[in-house]
Protein backbone atom coordinates (compact mmCIF):
# COMPACT_ATOMS: atom_id res chain seq x y z
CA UNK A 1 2.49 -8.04 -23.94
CA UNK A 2 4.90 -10.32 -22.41
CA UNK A 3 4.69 -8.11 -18.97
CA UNK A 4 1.19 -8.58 -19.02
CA UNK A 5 -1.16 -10.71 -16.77
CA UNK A 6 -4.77 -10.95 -18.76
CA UNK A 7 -8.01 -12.03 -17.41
CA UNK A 8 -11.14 -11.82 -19.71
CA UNK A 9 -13.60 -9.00 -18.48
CA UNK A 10 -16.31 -11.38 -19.89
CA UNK A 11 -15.72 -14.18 -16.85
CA UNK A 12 -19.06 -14.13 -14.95
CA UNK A 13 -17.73 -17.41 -12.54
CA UNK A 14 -18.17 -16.22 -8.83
CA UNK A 15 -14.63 -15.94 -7.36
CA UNK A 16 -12.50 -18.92 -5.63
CA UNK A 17 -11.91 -17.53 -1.92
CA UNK A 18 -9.64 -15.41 -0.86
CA UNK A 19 -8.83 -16.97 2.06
CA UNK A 20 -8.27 -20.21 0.23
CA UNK A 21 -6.84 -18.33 -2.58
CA UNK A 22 -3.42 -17.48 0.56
CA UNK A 23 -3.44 -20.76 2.47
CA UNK A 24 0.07 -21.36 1.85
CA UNK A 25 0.88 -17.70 2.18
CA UNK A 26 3.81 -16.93 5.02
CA UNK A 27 1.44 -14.94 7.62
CA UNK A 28 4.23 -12.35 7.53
CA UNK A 29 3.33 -11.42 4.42
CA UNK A 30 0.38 -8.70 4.01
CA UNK A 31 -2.84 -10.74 2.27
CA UNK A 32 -3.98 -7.99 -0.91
CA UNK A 33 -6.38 -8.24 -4.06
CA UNK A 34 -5.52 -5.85 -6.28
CA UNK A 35 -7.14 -4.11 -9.24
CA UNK A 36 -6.72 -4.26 -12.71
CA UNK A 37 -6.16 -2.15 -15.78
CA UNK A 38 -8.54 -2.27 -18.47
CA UNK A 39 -7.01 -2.72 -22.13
CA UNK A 40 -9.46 -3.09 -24.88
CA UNK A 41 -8.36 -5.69 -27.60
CA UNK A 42 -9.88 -4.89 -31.02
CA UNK A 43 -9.26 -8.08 -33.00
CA UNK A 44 -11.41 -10.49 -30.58
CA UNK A 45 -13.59 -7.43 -29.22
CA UNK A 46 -12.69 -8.04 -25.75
CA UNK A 47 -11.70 -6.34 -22.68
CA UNK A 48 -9.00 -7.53 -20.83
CA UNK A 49 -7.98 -6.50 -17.09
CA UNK A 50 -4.15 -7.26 -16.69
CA UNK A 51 -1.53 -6.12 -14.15
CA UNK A 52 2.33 -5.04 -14.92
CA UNK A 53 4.56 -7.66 -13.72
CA UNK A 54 6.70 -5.46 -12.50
CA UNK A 55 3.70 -4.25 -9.49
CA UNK A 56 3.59 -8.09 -8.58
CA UNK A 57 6.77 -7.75 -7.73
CA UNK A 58 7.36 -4.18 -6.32
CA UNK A 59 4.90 -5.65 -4.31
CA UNK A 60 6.68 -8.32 -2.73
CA UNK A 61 9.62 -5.99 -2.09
CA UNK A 62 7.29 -4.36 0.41
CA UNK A 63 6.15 -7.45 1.81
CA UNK A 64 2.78 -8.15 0.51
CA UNK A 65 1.14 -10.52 -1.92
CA UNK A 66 -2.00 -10.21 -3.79
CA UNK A 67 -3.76 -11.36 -6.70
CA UNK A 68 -6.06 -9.34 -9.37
CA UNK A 69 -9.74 -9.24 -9.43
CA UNK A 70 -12.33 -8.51 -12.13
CA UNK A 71 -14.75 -6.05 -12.36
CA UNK A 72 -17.15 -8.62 -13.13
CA UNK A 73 -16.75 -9.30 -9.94
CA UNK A 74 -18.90 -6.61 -8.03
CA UNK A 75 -21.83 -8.48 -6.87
CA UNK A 76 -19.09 -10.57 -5.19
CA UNK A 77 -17.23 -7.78 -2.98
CA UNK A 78 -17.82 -8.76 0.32
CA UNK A 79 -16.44 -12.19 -0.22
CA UNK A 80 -13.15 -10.80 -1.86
CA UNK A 81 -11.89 -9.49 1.25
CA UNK A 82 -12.02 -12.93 2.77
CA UNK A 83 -9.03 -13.29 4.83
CA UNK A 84 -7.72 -10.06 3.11
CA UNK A 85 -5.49 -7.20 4.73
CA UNK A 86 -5.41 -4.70 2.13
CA UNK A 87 -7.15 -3.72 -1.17
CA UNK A 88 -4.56 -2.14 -3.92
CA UNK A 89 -5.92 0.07 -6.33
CA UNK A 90 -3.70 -0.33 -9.21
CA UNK A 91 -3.48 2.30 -11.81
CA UNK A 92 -4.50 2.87 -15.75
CA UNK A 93 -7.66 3.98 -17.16
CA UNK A 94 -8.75 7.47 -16.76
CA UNK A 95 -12.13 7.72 -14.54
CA UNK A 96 -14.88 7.50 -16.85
CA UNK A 97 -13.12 6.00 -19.96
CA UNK A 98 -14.70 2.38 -17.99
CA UNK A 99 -17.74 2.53 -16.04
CA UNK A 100 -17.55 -1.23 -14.91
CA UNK A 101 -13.97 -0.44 -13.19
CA UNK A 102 -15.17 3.03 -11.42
CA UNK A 103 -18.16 1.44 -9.90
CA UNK A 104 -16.04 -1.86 -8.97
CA UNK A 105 -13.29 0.11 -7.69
CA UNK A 106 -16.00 2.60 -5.05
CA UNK A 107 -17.57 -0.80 -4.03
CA UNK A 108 -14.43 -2.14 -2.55
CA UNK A 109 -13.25 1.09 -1.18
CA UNK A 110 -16.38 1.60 0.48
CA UNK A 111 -16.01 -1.91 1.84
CA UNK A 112 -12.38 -2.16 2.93
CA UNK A 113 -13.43 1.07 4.97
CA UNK A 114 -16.35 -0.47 6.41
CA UNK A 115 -14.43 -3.54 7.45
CA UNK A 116 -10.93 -1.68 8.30
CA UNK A 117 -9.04 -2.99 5.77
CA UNK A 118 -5.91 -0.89 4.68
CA UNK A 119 -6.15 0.64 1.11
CA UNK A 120 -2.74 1.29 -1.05
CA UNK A 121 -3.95 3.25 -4.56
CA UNK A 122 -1.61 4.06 -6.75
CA UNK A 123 -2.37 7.02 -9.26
CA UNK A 124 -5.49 6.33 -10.80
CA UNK A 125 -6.29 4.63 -7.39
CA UNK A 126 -5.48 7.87 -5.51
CA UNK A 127 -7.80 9.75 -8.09
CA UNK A 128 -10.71 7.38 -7.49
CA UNK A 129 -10.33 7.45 -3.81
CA UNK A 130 -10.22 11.28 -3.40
CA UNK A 131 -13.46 10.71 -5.85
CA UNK A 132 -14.77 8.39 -3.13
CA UNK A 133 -14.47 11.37 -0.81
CA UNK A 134 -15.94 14.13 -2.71
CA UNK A 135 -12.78 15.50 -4.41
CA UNK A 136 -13.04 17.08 -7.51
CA UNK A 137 -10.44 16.06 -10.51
CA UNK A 138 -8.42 18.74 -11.95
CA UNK A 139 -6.16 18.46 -15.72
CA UNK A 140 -2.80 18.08 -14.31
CA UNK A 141 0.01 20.39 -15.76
CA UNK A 142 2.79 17.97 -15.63
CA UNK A 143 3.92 16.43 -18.42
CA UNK A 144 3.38 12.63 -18.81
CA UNK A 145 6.71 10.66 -17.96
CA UNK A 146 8.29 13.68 -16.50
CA UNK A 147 11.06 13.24 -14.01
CA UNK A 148 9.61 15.76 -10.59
CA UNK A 149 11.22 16.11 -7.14
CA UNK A 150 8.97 15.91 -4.84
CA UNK A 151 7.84 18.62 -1.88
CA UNK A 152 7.05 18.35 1.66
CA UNK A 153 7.41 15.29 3.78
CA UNK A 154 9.01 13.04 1.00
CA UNK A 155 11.87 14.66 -1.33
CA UNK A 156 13.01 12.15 -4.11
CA UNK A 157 12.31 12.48 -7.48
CA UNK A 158 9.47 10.51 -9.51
CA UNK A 159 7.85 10.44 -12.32
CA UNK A 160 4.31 11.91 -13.29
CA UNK A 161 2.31 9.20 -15.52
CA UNK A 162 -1.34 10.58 -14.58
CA UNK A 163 -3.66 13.22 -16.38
CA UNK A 164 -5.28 14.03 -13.56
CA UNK A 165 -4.91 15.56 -10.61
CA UNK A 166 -6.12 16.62 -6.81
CA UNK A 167 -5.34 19.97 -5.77
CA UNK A 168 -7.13 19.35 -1.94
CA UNK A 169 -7.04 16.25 0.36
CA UNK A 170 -10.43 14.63 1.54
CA UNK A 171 -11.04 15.42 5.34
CA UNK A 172 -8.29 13.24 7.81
CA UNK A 173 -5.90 12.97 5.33
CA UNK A 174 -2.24 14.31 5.40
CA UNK A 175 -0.53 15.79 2.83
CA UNK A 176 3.07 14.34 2.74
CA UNK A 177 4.43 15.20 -0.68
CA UNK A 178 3.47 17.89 -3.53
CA UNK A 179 4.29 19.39 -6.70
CA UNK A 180 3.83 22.85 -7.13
CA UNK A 181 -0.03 22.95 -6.24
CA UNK A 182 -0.85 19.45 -6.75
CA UNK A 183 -0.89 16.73 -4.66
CA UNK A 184 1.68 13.62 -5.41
CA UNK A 185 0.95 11.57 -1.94
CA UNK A 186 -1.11 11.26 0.89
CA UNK A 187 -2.06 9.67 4.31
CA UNK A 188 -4.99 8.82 6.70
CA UNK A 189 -5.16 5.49 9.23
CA UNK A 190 -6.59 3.60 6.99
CA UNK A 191 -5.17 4.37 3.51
CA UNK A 192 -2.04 5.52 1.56
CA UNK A 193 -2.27 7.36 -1.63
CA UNK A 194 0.45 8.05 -4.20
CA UNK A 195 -0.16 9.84 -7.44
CA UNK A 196 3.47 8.38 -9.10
CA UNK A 197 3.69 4.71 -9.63
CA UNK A 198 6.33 3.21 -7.66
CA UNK A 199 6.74 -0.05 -9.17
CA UNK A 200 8.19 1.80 -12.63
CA UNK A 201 10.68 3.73 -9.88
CA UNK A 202 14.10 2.09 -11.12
CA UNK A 203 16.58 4.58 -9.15
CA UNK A 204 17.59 3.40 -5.76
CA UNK A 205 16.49 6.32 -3.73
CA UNK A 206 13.66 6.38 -5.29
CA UNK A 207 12.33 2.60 -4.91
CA UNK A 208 13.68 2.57 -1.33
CA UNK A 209 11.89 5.55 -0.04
CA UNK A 210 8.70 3.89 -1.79
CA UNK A 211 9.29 0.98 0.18
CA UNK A 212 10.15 2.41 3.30
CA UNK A 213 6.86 4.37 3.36
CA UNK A 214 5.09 1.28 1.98
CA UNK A 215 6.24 -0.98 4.86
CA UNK A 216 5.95 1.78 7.81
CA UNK A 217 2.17 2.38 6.55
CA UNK A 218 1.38 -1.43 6.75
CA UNK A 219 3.17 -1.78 10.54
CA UNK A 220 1.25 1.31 11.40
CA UNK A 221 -1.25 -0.72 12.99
């Protein structure tokens, strides 16, 4: 647990602003909330939403700082985004194992692309933004923690963490990587979508071409 961030699910206190939240931030740095894993702990009967340390600071390698929000917080969305540039839809939790986090997490994507805010989702994030856009989930054949090289516009090897998969992209999205018939990573204006998780990326190819595409994405204005 010691890599673990935990915020009580059960918090019902409206959220300090965001924009106050970053008002020591360097402006050079890209403004993000970021959403949280759900882990269920069975001694107190509570739900926690935590973050891997190691995303906070993948993060920062690709120049942008953020902070997690709670589910709890949906009747709060619009205020969230105060003073925000991007929303980052961490990943964990399979789509339906928590209600609370699936409508949460279609709230602020619908939001962010009202308001033009740039969307990162990482796995689960990529599944519940091609659910967003009408895309249905397919079981994914890869194993989980499976080394894959990837096909198409990107070529280094990750690894496959997810159960789920998209075998289509929504409409104005570009396909830039691929495994066999599923797809590992895509693009539109507005939002970048990778099925791998590059903060657990420890190989130097690897985390650099995660970065690269990372950091060309947010000065792709």
């Amino acid at each position: 647990m010691s890599k673990l961030f935990a915020t009580a699910v059960k918090s019902t206190h409206a959220p300090e602003s965001s924009a106050s939240t970053f008002a020591n931030t360097p402006k050079s740095h890209t403004r993000a909330i970021i959403t949280q894993r759900i882990y269920a702990y069975e001694p107190y009967k509570e739900l926690w939403e935590c973050l891997d340390s190691k995303l906070q600071g993948f993060l920062l390698e690709c120049g942008i700082v953020g902070f997690g929000i709670s589910c709890e917080q949906i009747k709060c969305v619009e205020e969230l985004f105060s003073g925000i540039d991007m929303l980052v839809l961490s990943g964990g939790n399979d789509i339906g194992a928590y209600s609370c986090r699936d409508s949460f997490e279609l709230a602020l994507i619908e939001c962010a692309l009202a308001n033009h805010i740039k969307i990162l989702a990482i796995c689960r994030g990529m599944q519940i933004l091609a659910r967003y856009f009408g895309i249905c989930l397919e079981s994914s054949a890869h194993k989980v923690g499976a080394a894959h090289t990837l096909q198409g516009t990107l070529t280094h090897e990750v690894h496959s963490y997810h159960n789920f998969c998209i075998k289509q992209p929504p409409h104005g999205f570009e396909v830039l990587a691929y495994i066999d018939d599923e797809i590992e990573a895509m693009r539109s204006e507005q939002a970048l979508a990778l099925m791998w998780h590059p903060e657990r990326e420890l190989a130097d190819t690897a985390r650099s071409a995660d970065i690269a595409l990372i950091r060309a994405f947010l000065n792709n204005s």
